[in-house]
PDB file of N, CA and C in Angstrom:
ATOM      1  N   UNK A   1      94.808  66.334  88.519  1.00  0.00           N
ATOM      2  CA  UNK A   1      94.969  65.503  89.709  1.00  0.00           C
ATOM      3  C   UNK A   1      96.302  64.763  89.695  1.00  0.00           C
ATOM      4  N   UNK A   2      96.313  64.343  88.291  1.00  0.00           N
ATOM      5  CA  UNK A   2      97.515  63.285  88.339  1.00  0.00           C
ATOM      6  C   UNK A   2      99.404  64.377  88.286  1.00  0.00           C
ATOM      7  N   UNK A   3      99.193  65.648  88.212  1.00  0.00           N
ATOM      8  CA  UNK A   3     100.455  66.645  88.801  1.00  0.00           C
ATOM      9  C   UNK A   3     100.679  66.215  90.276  1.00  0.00           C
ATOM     10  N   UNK A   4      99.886  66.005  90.944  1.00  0.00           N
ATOM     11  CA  UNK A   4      99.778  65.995  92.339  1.00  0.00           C
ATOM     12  C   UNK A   4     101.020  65.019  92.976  1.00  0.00           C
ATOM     13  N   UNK A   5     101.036  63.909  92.188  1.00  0.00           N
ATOM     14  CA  UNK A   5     102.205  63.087  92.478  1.00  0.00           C
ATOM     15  C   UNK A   5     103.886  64.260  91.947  1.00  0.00           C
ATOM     16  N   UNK A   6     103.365  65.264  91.554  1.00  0.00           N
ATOM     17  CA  UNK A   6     105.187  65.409  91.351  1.00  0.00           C
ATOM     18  C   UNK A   6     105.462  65.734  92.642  1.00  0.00           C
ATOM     19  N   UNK A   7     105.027  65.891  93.564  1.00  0.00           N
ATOM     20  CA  UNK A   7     105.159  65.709  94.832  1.00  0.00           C
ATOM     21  C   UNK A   7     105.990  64.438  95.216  1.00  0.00           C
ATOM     22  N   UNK A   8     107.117  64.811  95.854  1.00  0.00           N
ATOM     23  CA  UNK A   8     107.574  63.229  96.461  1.00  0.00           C
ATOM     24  C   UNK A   8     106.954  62.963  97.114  1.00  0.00           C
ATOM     25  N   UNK A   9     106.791  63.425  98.432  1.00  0.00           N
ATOM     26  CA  UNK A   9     106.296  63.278 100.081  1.00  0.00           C
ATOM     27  C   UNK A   9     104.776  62.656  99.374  1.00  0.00           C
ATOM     28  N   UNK A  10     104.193  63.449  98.887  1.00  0.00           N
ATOM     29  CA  UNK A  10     102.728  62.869  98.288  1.00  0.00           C
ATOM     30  C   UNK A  10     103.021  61.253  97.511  1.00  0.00           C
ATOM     31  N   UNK A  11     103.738  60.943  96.821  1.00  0.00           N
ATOM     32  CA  UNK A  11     103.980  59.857  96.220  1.00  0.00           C
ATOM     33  C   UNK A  11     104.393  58.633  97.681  1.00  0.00           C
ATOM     34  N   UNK A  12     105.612  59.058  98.288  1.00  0.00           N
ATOM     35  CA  UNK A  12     105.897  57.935  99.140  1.00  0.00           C
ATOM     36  C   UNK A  12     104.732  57.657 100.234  1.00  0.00           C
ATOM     37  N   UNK A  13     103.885  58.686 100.512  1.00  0.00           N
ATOM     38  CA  UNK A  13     103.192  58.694 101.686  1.00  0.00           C
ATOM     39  C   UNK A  13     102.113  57.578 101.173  1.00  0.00           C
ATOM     40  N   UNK A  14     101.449  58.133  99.992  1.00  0.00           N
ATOM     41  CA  UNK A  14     100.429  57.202  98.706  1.00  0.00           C
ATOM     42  C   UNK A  14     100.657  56.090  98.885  1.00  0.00           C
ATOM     43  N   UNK A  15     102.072  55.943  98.647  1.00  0.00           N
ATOM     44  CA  UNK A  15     102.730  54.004  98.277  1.00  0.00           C
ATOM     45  C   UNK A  15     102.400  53.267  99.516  1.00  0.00           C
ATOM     46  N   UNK A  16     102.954  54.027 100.327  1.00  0.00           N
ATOM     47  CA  UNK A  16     102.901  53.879 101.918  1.00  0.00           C
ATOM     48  C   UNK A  16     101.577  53.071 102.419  1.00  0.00           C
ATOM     49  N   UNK A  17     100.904  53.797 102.051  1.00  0.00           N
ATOM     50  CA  UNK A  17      99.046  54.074 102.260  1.00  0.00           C
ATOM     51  C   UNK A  17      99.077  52.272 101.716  1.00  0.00           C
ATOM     52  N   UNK A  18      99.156  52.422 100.332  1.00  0.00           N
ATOM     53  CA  UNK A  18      98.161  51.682  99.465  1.00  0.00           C
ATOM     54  C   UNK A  18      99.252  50.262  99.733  1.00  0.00           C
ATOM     55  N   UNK A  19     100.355  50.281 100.153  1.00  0.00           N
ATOM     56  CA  UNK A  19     101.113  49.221 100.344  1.00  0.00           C
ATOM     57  C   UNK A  19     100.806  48.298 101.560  1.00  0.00           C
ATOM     58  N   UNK A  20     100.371  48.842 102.426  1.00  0.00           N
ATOM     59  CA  UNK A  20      99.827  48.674 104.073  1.00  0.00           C
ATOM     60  C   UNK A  20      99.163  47.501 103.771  1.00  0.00           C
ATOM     61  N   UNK A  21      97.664  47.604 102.978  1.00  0.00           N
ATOM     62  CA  UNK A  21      96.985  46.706 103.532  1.00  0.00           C
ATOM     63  C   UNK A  21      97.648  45.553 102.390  1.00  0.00           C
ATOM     64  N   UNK A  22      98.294  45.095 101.691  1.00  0.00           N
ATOM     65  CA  UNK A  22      98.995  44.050 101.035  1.00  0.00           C
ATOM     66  C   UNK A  22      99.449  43.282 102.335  1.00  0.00           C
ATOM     67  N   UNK A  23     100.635  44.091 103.165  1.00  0.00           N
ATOM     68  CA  UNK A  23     100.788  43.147 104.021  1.00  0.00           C
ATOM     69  C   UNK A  23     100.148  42.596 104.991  1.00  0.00           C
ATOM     70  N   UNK A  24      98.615  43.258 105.253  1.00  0.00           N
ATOM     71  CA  UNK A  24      98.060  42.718 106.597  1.00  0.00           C
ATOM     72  C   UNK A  24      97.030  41.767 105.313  1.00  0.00           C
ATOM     73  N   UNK A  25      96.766  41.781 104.260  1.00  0.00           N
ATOM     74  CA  UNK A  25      96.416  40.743 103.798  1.00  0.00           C
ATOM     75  C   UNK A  25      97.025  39.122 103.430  1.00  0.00           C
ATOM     76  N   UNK A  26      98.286  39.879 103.498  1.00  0.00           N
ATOM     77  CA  UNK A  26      99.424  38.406 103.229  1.00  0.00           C
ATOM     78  C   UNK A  26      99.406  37.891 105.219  1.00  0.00           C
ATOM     79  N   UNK A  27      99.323  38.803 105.764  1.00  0.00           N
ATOM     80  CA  UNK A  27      99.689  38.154 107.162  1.00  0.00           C
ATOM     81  C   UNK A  27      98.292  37.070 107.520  1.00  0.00           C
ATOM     82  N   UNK A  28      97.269  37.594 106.638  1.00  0.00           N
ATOM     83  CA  UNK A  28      95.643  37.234 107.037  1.00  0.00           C
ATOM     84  C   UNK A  28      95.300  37.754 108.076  1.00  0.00           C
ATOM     85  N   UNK A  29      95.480  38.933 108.426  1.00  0.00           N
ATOM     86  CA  UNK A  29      94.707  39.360 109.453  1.00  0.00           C
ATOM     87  C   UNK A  29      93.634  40.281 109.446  1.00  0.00           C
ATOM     88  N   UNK A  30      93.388  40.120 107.784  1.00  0.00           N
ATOM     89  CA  UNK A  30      92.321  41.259 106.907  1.00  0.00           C
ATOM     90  C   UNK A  30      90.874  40.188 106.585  1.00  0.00           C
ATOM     91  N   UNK A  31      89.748  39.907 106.473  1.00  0.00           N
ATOM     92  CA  UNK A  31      89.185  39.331 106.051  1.00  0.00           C
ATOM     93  C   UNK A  31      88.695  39.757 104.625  1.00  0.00           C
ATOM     94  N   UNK A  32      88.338  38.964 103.634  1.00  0.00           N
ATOM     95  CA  UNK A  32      88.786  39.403 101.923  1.00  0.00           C
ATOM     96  C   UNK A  32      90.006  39.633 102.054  1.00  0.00           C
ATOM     97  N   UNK A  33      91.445  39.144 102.728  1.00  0.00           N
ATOM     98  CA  UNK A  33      92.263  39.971 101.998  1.00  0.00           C
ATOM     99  C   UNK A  33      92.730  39.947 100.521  1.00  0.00           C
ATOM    100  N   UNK A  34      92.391  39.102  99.720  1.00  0.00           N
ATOM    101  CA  UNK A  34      92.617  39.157  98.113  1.00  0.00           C
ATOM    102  C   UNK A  34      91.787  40.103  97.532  1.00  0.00           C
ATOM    103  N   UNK A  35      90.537  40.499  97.739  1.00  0.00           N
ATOM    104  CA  UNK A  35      90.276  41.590  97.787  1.00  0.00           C
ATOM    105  C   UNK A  35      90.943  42.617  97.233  1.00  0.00           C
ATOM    106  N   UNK A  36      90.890  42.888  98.748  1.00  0.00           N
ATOM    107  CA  UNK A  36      91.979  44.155  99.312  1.00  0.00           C
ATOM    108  C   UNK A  36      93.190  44.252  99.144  1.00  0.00           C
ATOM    109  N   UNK A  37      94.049  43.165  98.462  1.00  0.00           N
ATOM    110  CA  UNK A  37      95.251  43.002  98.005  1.00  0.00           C
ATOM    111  C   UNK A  37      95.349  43.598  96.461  1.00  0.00           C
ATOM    112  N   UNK A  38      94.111  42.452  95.927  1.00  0.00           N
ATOM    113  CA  UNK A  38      94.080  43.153  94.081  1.00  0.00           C
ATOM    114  C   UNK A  38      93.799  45.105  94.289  1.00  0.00           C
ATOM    115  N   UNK A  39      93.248  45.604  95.017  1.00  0.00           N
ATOM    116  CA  UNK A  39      92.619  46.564  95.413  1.00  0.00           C
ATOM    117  C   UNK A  39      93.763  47.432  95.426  1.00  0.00           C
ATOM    118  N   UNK A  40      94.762  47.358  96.097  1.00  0.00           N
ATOM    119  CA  UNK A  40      95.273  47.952  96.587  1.00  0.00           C
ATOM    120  C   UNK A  40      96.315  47.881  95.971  1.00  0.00           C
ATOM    121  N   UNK A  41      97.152  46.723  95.306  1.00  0.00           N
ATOM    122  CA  UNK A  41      97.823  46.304  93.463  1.00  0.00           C
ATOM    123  C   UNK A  41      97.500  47.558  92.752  1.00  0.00           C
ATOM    124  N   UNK A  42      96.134  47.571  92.373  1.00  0.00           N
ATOM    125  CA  UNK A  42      95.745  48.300  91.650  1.00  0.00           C
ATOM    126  C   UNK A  42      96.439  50.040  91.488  1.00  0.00           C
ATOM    127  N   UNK A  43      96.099  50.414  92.967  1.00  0.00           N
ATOM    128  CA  UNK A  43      96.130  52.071  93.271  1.00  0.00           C
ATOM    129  C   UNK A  43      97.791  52.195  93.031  1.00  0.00           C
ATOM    130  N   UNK A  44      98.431  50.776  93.329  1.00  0.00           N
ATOM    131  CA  UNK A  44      99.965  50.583  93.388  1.00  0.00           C
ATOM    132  C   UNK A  44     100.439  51.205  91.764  1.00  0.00           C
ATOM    133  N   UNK A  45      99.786  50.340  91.230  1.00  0.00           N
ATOM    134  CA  UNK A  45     100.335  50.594  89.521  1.00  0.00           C
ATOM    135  C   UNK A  45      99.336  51.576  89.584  1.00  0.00           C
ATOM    136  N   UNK A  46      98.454  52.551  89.676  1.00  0.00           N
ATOM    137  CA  UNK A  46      97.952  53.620  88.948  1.00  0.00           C
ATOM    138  C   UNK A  46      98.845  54.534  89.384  1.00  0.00           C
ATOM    139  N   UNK A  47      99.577  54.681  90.728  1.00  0.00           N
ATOM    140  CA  UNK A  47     100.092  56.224  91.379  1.00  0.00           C
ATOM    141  C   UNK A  47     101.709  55.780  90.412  1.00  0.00           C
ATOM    142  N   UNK A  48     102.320  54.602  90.339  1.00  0.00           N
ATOM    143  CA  UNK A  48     104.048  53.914  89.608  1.00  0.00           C
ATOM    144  C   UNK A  48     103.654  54.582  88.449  1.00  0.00           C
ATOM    145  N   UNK A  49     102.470  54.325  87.628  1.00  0.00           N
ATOM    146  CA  UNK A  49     102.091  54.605  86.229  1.00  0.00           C
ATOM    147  C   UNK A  49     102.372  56.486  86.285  1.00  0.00           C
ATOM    148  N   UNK A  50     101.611  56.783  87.382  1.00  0.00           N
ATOM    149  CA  UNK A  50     101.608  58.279  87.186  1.00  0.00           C
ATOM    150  C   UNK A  50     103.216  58.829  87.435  1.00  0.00           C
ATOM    151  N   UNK A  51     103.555  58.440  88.600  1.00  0.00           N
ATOM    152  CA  UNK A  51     104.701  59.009  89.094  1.00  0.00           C
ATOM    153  C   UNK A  51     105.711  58.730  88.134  1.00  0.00           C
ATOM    154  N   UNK A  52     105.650  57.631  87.290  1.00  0.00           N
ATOM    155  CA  UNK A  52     107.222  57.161  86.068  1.00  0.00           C
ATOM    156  C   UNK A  52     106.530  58.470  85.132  1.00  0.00           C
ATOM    157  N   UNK A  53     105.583  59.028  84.739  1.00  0.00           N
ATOM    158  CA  UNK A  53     105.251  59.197  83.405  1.00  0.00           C
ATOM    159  C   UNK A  53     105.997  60.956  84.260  1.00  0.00           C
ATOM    160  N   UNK A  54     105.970  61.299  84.997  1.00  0.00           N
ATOM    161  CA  UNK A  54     106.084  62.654  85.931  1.00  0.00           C
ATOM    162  C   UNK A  54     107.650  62.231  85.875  1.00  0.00           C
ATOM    163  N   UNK A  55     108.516  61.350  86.044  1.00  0.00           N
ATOM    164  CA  UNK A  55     109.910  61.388  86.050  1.00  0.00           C
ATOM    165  C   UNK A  55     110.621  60.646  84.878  1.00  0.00           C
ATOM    166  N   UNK A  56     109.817  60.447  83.691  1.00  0.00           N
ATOM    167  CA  UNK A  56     110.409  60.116  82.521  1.00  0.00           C
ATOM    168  C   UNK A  56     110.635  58.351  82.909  1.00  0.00           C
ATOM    169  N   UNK A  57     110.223  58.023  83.630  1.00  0.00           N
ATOM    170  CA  UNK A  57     110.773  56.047  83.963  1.00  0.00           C
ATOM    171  C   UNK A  57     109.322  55.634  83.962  1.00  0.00           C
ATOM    172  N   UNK A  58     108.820  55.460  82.295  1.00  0.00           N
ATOM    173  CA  UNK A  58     107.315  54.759  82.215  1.00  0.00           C
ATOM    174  C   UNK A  58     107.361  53.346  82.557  1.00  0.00           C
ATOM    175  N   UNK A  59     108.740  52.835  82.669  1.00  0.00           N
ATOM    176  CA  UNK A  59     108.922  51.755  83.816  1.00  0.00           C
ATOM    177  C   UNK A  59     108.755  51.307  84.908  1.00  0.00           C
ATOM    178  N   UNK A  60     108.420  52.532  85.945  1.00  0.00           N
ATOM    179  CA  UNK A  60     108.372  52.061  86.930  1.00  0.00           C
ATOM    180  C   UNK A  60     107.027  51.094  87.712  1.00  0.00           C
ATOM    181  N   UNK A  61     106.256  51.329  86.817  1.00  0.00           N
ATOM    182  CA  UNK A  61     104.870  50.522  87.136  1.00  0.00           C
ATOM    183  C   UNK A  61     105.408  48.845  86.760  1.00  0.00           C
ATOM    184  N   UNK A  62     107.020  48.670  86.301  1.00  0.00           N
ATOM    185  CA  UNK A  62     106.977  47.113  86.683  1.00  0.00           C
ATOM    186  C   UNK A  62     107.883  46.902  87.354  1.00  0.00           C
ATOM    187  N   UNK A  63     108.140  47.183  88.313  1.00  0.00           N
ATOM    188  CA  UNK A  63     108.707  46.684  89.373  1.00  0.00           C
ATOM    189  C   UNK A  63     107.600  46.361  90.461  1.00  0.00           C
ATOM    190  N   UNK A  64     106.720  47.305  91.117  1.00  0.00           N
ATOM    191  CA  UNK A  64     105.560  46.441  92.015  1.00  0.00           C
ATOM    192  C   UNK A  64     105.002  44.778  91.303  1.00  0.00           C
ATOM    193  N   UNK A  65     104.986  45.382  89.842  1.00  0.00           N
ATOM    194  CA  UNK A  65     104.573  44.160  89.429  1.00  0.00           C
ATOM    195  C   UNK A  65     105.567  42.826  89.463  1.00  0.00           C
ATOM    196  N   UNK A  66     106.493  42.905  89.835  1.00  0.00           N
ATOM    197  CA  UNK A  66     107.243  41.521  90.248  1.00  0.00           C
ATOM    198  C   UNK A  66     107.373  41.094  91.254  1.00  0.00           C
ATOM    199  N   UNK A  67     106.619  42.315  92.277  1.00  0.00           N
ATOM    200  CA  UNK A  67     106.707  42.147  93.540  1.00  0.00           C
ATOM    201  C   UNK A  67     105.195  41.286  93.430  1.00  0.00           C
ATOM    202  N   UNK A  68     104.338  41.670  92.701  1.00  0.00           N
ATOM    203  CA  UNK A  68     103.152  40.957  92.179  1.00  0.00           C
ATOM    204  C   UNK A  68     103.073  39.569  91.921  1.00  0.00           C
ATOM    205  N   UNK A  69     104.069  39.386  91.016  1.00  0.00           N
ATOM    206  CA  UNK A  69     104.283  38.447  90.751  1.00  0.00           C
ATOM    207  C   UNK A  69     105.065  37.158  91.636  1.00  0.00           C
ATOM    208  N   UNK A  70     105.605  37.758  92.583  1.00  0.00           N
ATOM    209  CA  UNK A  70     106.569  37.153  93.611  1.00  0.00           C
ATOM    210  C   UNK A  70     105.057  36.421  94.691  1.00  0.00           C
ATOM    211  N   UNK A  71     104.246  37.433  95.070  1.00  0.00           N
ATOM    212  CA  UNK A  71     103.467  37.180  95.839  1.00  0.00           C
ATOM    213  C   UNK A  71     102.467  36.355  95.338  1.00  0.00           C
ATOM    214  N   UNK A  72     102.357  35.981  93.997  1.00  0.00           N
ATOM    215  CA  UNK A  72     100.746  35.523  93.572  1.00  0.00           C
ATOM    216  C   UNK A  72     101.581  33.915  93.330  1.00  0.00           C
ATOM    217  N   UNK A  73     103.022  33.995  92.909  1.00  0.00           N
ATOM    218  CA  UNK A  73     103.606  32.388  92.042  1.00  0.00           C
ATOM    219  C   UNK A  73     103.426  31.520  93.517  1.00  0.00           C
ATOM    220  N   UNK A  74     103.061  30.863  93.587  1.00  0.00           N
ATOM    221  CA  UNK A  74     103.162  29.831  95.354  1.00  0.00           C
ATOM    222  C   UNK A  74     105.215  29.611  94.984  1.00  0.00           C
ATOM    223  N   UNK A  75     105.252  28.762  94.042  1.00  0.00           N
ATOM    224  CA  UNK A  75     106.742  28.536  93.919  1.00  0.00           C
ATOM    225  C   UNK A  75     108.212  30.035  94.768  1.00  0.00           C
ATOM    226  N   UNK A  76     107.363  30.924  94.094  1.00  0.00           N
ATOM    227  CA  UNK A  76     108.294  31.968  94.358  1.00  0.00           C
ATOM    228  C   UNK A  76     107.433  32.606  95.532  1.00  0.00           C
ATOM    229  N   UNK A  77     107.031  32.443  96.306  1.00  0.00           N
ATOM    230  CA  UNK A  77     106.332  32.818  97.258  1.00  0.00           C
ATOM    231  C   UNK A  77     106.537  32.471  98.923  1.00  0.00           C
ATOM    232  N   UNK A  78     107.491  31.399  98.902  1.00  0.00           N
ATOM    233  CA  UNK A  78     108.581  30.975  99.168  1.00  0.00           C
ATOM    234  C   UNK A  78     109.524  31.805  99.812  1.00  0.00           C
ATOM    235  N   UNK A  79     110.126  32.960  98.893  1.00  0.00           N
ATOM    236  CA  UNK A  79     111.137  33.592  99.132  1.00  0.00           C
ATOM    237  C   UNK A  79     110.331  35.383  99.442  1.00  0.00           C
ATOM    238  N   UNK A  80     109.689  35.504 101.129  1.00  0.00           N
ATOM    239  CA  UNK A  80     109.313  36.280 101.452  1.00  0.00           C
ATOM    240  C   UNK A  80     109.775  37.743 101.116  1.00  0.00           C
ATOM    241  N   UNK A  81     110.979  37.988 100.893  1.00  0.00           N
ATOM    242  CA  UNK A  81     111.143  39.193 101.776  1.00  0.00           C
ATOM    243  C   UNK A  81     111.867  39.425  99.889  1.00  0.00           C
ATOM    244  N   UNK A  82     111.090  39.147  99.003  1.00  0.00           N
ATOM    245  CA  UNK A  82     111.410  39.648  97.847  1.00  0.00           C
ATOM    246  C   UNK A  82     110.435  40.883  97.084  1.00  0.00           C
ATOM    247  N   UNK A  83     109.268  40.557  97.480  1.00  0.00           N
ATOM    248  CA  UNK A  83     108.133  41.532  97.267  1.00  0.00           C
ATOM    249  C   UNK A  83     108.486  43.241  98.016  1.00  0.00           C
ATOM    250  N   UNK A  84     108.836  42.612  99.515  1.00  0.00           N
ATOM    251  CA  UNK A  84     109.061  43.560 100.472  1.00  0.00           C
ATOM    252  C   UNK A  84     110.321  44.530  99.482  1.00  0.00           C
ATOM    253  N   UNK A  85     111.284  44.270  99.102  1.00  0.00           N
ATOM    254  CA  UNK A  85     112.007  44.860  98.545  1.00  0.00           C
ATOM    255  C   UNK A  85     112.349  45.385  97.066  1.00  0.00           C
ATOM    256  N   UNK A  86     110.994  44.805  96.244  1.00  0.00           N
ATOM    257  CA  UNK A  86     110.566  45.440  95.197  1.00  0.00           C
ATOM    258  C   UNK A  86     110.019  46.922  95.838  1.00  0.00           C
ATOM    259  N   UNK A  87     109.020  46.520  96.099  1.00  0.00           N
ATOM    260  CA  UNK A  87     108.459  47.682  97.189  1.00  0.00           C
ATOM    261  C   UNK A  87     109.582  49.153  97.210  1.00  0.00           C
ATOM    262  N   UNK A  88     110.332  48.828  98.259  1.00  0.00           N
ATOM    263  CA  UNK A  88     111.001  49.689  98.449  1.00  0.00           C
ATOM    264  C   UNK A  88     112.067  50.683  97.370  1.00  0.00           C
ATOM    265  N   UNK A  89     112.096  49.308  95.915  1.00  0.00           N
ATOM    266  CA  UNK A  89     112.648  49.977  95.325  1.00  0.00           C
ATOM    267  C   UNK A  89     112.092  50.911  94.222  1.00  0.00           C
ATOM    268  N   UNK A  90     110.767  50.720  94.164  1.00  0.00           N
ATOM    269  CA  UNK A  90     110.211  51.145  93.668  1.00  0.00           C
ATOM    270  C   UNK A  90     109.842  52.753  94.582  1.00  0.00           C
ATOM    271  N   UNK A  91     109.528  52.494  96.002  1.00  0.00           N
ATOM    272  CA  UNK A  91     109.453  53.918  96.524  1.00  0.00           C
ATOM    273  C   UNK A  91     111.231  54.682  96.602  1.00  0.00           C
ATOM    274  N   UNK A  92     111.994  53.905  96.501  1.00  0.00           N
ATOM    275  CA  UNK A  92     113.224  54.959  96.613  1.00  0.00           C
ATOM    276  C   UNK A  92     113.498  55.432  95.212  1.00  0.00           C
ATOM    277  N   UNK A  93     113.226  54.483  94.472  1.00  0.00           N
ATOM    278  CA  UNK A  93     113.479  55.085  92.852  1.00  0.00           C
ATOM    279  C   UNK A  93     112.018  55.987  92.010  1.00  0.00           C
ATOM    280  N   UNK A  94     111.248  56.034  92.563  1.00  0.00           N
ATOM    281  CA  UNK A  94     109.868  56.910  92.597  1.00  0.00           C
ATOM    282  C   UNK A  94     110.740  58.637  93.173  1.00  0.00           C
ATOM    283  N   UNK A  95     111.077  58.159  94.430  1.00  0.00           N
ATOM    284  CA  UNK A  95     111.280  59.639  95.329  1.00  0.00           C
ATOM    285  C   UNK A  95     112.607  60.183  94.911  1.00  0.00           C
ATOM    286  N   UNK A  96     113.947  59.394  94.327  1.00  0.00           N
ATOM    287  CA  UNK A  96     115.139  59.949  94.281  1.00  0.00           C
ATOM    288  C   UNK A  96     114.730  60.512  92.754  1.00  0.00           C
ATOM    289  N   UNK A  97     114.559  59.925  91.774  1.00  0.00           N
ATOM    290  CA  UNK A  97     114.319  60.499  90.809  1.00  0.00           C
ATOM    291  C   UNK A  97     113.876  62.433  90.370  1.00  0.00           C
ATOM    292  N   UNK A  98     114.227  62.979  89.739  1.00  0.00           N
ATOM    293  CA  UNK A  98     113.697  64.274  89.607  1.00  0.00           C
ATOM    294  C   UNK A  98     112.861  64.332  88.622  1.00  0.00           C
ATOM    295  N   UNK A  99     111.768  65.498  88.710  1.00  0.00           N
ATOM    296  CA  UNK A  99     110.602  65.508  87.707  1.00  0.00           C
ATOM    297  C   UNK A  99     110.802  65.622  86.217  1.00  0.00           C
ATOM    298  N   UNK A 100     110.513  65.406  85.220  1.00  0.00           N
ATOM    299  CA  UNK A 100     111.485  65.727  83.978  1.00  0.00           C
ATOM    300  C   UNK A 100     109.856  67.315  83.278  1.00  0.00           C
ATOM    301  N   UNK A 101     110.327  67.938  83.396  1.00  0.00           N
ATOM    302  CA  UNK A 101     109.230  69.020  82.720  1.00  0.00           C
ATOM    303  C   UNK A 101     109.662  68.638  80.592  1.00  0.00           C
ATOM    304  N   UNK A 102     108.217  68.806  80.114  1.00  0.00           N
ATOM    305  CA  UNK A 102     108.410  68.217  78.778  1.00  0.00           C
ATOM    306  C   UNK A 102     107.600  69.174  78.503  1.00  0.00           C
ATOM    307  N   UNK A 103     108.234  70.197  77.475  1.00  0.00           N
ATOM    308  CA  UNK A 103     107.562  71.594  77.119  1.00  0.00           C
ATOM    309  C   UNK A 103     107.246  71.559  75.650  1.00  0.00           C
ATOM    310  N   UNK A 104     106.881  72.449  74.346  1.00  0.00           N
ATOM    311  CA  UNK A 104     106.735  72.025  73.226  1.00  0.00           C
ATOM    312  C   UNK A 104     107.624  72.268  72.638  1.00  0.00           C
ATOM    313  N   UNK A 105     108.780  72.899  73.106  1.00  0.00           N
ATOM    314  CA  UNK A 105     110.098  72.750  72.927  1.00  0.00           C
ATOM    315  C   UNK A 105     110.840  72.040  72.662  1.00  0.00           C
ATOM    316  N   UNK A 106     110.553  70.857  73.594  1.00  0.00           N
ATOM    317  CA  UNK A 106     110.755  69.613  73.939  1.00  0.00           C
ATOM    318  C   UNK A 106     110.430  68.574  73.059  1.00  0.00           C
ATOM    319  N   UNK A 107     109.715  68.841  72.167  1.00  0.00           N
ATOM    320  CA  UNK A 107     109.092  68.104  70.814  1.00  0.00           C
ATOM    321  C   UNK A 107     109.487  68.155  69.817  1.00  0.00           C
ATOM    322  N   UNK A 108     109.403  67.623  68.461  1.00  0.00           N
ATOM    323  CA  UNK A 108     109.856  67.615  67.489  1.00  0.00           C
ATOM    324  C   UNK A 108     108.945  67.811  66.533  1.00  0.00           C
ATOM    325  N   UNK A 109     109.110  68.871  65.235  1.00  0.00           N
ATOM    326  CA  UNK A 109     107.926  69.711  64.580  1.00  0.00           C
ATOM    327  C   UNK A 109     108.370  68.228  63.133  1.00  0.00           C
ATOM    328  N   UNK A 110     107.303  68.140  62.756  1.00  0.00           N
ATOM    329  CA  UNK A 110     107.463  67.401  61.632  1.00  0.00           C
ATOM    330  C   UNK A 110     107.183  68.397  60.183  1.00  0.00           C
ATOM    331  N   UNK A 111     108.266  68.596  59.341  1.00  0.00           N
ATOM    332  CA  UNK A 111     108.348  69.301  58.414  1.00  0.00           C
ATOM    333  C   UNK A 111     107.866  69.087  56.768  1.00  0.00           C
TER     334      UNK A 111
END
């Protein structure tokens, strides 16, 4: 299942998806939206988790998370349109990236 993301179009469309209801929960126009925010956090870092481990950047599952973090601090919460652009960098650096194939080739035999 988790090949499925070496798909870009499948990955940005996903982010897309699961990013949506964050903002109609921050707008409040969701009822539970914390909920549906942790909810949807969640699917955020499971598809970042999959898609970094598919392009060699097991990093990329922290960048939503500062966007996480931007949205949950009240202090830094403040400065709206910082989450919004974790976001994005996380879907442009998800989609520009290329797949890295890791064969047993690719490994190292211990002698």
């Amino acid at each position: 299942m988790y090949k499925a993301f070496s798909n870009t179009r499948l990955f940005v469309m996903t982010y897309l998806v699961l990013v949506l209801p964050t903002y109609l929960a921050d707008a409040g126009t969701v009822a539970n939206g914390s909920i549906l925010y942790v909810l949807s956090m969640v699917g955020i870092w499971g598809i970042c988790l999959i898609r970094g481990t598919i392009i060699g950047k097991n990093w990329l599952v922290l960048i939503p998370s500062v966007a996480f973090v931007f949205d949950l601090t009240p202090a830094l919460a403040a400065i709206s349109f910082v989450p919004y652009l974790y976001h994005l960098l996380a879907i442009l650096l998800g989609a520009a990236s290329p797949s890295v194939a890791v064969t047993h080739t690719d490994t190292y035999e211990m002698r």
